[in-house]
N, C-alpha and C. Protein backbone atom coordinates (compact mmCIF):
# COMPACT_ATOMS: atom_id res chain seq x y z
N UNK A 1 -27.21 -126.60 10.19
CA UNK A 1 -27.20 -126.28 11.60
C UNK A 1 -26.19 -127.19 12.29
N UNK A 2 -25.60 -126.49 12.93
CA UNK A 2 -24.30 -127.44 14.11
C UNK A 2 -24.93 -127.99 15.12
N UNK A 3 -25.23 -129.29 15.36
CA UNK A 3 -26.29 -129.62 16.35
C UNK A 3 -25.44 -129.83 17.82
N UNK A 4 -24.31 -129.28 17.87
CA UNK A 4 -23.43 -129.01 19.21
C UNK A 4 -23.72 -127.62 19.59
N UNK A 5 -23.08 -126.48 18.68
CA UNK A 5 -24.18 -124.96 19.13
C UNK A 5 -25.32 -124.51 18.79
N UNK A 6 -25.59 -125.27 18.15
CA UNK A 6 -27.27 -124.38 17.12
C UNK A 6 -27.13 -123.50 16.42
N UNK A 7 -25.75 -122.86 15.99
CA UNK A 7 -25.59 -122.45 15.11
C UNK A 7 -25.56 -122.57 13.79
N UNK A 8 -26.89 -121.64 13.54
CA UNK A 8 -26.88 -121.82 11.85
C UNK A 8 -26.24 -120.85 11.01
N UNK A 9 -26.65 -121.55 9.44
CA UNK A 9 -25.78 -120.83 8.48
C UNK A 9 -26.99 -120.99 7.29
N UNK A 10 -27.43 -119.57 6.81
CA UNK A 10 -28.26 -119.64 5.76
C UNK A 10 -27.54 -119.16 4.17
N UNK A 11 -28.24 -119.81 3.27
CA UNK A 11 -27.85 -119.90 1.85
C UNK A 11 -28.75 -119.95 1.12
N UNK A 12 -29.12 -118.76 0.02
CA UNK A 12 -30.27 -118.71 -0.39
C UNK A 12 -29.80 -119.12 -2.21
N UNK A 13 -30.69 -119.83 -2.66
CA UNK A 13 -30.38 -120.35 -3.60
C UNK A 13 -32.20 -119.94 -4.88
N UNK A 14 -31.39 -119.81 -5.50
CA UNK A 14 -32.75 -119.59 -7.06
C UNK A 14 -33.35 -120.93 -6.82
N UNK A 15 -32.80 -122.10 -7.41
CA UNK A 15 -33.37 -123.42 -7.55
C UNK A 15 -32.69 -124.57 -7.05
N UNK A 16 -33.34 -125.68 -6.82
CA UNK A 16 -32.86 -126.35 -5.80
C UNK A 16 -31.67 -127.26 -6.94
N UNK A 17 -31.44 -126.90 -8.06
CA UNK A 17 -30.32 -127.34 -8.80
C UNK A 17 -29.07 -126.71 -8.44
N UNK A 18 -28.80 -125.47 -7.67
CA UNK A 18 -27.76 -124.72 -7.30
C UNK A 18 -27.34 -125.87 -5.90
N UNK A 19 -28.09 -126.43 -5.51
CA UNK A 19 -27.54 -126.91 -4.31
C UNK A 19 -25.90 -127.55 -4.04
N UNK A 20 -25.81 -128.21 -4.67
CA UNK A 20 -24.20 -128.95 -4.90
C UNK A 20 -23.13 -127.74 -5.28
N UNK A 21 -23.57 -126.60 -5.87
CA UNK A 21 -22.42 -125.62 -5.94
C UNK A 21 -22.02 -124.94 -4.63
N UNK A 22 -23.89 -124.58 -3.78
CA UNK A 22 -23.39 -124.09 -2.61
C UNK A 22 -22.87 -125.11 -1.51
N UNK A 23 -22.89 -125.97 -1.49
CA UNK A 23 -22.60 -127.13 -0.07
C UNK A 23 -21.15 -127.36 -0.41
N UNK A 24 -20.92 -127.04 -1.92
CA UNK A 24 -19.15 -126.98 -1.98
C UNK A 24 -18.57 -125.77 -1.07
N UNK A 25 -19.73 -124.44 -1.25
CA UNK A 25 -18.64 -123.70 -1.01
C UNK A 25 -19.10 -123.18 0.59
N UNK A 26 -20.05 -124.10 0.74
CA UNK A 26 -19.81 -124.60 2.60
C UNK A 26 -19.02 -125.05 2.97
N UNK A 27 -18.75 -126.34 2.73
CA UNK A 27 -17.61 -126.66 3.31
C UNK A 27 -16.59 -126.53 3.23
N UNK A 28 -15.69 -125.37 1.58
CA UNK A 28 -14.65 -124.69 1.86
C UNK A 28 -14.57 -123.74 3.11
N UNK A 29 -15.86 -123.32 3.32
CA UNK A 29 -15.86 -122.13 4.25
C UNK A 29 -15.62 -122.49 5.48
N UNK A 30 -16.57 -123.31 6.02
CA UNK A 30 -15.99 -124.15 6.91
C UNK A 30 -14.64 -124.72 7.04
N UNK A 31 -13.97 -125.06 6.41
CA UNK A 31 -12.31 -125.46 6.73
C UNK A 31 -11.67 -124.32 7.06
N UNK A 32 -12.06 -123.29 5.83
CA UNK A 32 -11.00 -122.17 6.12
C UNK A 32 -11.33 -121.03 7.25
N UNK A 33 -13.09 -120.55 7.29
CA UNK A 33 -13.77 -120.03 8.41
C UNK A 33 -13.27 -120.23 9.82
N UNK A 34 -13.70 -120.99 9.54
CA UNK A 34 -13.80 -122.10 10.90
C UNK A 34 -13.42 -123.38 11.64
N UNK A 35 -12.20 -123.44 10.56
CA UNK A 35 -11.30 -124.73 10.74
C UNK A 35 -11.97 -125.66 11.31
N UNK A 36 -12.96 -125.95 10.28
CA UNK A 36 -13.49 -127.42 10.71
C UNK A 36 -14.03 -128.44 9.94
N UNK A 37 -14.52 -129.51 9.99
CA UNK A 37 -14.66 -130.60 9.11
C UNK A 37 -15.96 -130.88 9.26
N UNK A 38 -16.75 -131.11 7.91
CA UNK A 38 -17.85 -131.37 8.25
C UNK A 38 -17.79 -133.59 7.89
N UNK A 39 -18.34 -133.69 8.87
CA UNK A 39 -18.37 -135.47 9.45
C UNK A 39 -19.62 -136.61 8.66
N UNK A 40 -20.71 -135.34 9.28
CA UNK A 40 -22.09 -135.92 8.95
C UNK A 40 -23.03 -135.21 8.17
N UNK A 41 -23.80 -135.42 7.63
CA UNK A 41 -24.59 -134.77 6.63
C UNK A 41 -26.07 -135.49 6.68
N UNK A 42 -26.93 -134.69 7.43
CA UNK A 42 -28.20 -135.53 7.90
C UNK A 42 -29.29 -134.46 6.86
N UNK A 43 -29.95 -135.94 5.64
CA UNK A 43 -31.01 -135.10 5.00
C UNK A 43 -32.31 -135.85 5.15
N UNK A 44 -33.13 -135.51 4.23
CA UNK A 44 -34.50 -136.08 3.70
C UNK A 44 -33.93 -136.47 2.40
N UNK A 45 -35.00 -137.57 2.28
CA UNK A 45 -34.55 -138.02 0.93
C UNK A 45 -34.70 -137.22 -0.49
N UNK A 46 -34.39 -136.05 -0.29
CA UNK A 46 -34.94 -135.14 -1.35
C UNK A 46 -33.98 -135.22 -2.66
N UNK A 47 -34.65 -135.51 -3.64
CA UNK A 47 -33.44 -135.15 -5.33
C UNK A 47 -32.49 -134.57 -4.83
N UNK A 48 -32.39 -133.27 -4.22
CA UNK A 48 -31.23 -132.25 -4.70
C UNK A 48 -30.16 -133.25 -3.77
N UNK A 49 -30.47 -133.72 -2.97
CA UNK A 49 -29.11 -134.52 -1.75
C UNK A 49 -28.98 -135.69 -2.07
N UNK A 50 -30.03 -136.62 -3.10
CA UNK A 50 -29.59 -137.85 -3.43
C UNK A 50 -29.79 -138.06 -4.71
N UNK A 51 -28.52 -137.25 -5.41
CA UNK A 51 -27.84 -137.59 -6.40
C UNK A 51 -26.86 -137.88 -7.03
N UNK A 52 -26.24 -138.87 -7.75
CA UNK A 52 -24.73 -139.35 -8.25
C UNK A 52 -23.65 -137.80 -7.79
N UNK A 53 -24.05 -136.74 -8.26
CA UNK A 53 -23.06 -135.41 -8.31
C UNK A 53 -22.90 -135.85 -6.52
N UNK A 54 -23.99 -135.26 -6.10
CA UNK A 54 -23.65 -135.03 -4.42
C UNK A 54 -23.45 -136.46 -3.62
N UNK A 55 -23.67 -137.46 -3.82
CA UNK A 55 -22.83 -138.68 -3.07
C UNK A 55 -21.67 -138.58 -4.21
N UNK A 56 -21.40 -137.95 -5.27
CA UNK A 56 -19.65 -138.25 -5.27
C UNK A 56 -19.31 -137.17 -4.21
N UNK A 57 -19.75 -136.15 -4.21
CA UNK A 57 -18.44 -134.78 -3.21
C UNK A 57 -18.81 -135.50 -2.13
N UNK A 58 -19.89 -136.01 -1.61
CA UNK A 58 -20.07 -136.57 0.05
C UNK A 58 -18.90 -137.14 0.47
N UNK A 59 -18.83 -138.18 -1.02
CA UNK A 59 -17.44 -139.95 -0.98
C UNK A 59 -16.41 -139.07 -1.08
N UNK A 60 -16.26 -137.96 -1.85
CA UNK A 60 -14.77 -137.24 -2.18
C UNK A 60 -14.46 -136.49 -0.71
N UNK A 61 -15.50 -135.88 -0.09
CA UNK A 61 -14.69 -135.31 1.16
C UNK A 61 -14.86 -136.51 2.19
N UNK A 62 -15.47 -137.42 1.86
CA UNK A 62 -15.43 -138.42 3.69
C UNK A 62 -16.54 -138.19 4.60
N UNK A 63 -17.16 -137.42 3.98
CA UNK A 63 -18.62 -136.92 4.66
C UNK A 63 -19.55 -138.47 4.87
N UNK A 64 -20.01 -138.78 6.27
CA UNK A 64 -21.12 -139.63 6.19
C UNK A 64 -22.34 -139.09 5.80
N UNK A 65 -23.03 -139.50 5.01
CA UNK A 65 -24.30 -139.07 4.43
C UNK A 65 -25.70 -139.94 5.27
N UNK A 66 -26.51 -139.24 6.23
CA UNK A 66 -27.36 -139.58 7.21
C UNK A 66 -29.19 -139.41 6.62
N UNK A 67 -29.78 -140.43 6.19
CA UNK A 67 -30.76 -140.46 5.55
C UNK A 67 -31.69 -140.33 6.21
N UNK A 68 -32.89 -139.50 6.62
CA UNK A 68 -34.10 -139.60 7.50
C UNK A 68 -35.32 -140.38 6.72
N UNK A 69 -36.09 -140.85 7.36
CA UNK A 69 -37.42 -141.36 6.19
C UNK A 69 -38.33 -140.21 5.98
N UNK A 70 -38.43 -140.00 4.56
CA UNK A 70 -39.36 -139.49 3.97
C UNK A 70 -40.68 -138.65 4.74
N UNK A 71 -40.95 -137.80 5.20
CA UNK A 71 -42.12 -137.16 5.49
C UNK A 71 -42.15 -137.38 7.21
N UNK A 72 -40.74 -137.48 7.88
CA UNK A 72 -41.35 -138.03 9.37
C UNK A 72 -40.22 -137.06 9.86
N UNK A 73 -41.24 -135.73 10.26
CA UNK A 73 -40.24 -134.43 10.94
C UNK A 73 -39.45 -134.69 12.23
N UNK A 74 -39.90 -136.15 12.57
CA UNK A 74 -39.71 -136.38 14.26
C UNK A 74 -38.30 -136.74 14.08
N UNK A 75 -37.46 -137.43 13.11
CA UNK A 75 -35.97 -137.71 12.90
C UNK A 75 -35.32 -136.70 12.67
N UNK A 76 -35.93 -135.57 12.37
CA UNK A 76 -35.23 -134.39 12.56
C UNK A 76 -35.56 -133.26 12.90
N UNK A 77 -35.98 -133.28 14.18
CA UNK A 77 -36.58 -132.43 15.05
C UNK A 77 -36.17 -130.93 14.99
N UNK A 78 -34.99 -130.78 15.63
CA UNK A 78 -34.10 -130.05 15.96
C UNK A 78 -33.78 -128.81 14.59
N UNK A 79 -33.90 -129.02 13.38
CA UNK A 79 -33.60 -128.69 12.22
C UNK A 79 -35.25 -128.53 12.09
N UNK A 80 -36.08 -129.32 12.04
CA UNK A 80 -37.25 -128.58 11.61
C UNK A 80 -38.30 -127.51 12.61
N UNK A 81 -38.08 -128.06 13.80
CA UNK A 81 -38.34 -126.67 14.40
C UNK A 81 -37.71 -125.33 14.53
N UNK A 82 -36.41 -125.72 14.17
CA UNK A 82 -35.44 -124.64 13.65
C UNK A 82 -36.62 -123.50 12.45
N UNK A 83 -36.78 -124.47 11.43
CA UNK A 83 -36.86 -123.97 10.25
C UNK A 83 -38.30 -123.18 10.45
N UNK A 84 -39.46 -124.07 11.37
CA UNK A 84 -40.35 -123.21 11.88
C UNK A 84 -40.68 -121.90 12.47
N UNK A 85 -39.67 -121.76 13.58
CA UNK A 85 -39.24 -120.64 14.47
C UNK A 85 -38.42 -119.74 13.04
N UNK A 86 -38.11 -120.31 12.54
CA UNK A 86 -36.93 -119.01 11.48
C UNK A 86 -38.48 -118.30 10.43
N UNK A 87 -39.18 -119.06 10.04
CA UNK A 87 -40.42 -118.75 8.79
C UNK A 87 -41.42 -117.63 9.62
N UNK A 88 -41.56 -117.85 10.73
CA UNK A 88 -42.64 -117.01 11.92
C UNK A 88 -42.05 -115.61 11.97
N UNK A 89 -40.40 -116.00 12.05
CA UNK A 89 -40.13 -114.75 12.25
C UNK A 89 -39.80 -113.58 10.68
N UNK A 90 -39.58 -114.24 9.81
CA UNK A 90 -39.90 -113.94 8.44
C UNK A 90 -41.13 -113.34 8.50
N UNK A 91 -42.27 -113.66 9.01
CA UNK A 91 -43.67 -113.66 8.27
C UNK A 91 -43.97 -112.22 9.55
N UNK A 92 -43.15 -111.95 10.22
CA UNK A 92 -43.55 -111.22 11.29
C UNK A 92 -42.39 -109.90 10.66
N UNK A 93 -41.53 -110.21 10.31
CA UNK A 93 -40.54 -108.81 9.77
C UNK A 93 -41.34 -108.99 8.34
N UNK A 94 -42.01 -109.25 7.43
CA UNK A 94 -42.55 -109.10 6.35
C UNK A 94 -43.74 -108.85 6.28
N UNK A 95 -44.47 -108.29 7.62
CA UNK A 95 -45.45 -107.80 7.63
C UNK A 95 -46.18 -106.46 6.70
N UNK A 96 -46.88 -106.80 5.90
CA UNK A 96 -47.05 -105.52 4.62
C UNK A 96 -45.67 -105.17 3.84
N UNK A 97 -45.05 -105.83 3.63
CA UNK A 97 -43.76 -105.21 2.94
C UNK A 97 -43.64 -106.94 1.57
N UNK A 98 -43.01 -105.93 0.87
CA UNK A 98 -42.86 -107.18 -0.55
C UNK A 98 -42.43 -108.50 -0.35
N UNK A 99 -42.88 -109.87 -0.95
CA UNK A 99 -42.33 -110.96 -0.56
C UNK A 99 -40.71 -111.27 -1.55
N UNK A 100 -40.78 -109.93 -2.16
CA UNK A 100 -38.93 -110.06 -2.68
C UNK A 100 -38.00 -110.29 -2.02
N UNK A 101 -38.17 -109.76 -0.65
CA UNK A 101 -37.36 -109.52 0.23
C UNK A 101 -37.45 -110.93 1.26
N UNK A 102 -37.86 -111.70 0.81
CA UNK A 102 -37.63 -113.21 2.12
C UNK A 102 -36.88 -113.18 2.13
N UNK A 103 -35.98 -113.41 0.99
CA UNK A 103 -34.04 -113.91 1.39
C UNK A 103 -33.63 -112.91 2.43
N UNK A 104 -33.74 -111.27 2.54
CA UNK A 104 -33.31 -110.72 3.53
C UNK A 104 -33.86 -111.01 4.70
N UNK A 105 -35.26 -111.16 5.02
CA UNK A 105 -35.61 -111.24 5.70
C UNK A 105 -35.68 -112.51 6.60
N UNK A 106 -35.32 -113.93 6.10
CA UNK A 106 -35.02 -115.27 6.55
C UNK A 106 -33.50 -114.86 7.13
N UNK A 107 -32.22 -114.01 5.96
CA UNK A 107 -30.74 -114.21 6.59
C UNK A 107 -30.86 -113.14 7.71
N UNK A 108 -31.69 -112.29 7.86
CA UNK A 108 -31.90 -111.31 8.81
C UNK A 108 -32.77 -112.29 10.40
N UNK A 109 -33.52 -112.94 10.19
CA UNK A 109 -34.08 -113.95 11.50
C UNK A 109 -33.15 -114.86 11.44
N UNK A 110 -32.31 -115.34 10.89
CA UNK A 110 -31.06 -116.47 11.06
C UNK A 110 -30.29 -115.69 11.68
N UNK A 111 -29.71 -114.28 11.74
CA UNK A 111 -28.85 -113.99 12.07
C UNK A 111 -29.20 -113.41 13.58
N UNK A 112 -30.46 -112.99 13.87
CA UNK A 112 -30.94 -113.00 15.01
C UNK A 112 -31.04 -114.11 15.73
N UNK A 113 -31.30 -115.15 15.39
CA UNK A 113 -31.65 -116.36 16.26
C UNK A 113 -29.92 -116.81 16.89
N UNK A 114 -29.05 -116.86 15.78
CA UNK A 114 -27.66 -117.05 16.59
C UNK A 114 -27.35 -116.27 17.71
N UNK A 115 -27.71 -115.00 17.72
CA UNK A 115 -27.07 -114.15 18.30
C UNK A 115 -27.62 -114.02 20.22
N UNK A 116 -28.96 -114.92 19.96
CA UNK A 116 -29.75 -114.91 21.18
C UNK A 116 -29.49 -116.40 21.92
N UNK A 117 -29.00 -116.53 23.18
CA UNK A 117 -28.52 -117.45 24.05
C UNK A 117 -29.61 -118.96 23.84
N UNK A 118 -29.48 -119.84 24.21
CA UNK A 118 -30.22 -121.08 23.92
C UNK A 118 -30.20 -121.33 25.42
């Protein structure tokens, strides 16, 4: 999430081992998309973001890497009520219909939530 527009960007991944392939090809996208640089990189201390692979591409692009403590949603507010408001509306378009379909149905409420004024 761009915490200047609130614009998000969803990426649905099998396992949280894919992560470092897709955040590469975020931030190609971003340069070339959207001609822009990503600066900061604010996580939880989770495996998939703190590992040797992903602090090397962090150190290789110049990315500051922004650590929250462990289990305290309040350092990252903004992103987790994000993620709240996005699951409600999942659980509300997936009403009686298969849970195969989250990935559509999460990039389908992501793509609604941009599109509606803040």
């Amino acid at each position: 999430m761009d915490d200047c527009t609130r614009y998000a960007w969803i990426y649905p991944m099998q396992a949280k081992s894919d992560t470092i392939k897709v955040f590469t090809s975020f931030i190609y996208a971003c340069h070339t998309q959207e001609n822009a640089i990503i600066k900061r990189f604010r996580t939880d201390n989770g495996g998939e973001y703190v590992n040797a692979a992903m602090l090397t591409l962090l150190d290789k692009q110049d990315i500051v890497h922004d650590l929250t403590p462990a289990y305290s949603n309040e350092s990252n507010g903004v992103a987790e009520l994000y993620n709240r408001s996005i699951i409600t509306a999942c659980r509300s378009l997936l009403m009686g219909l298969l849970m195969a379909l989250l990935a559509e149905a999460i990039a389908t409420a992501v793509y609604l939530r941009n599109r509606i004024p803040n």
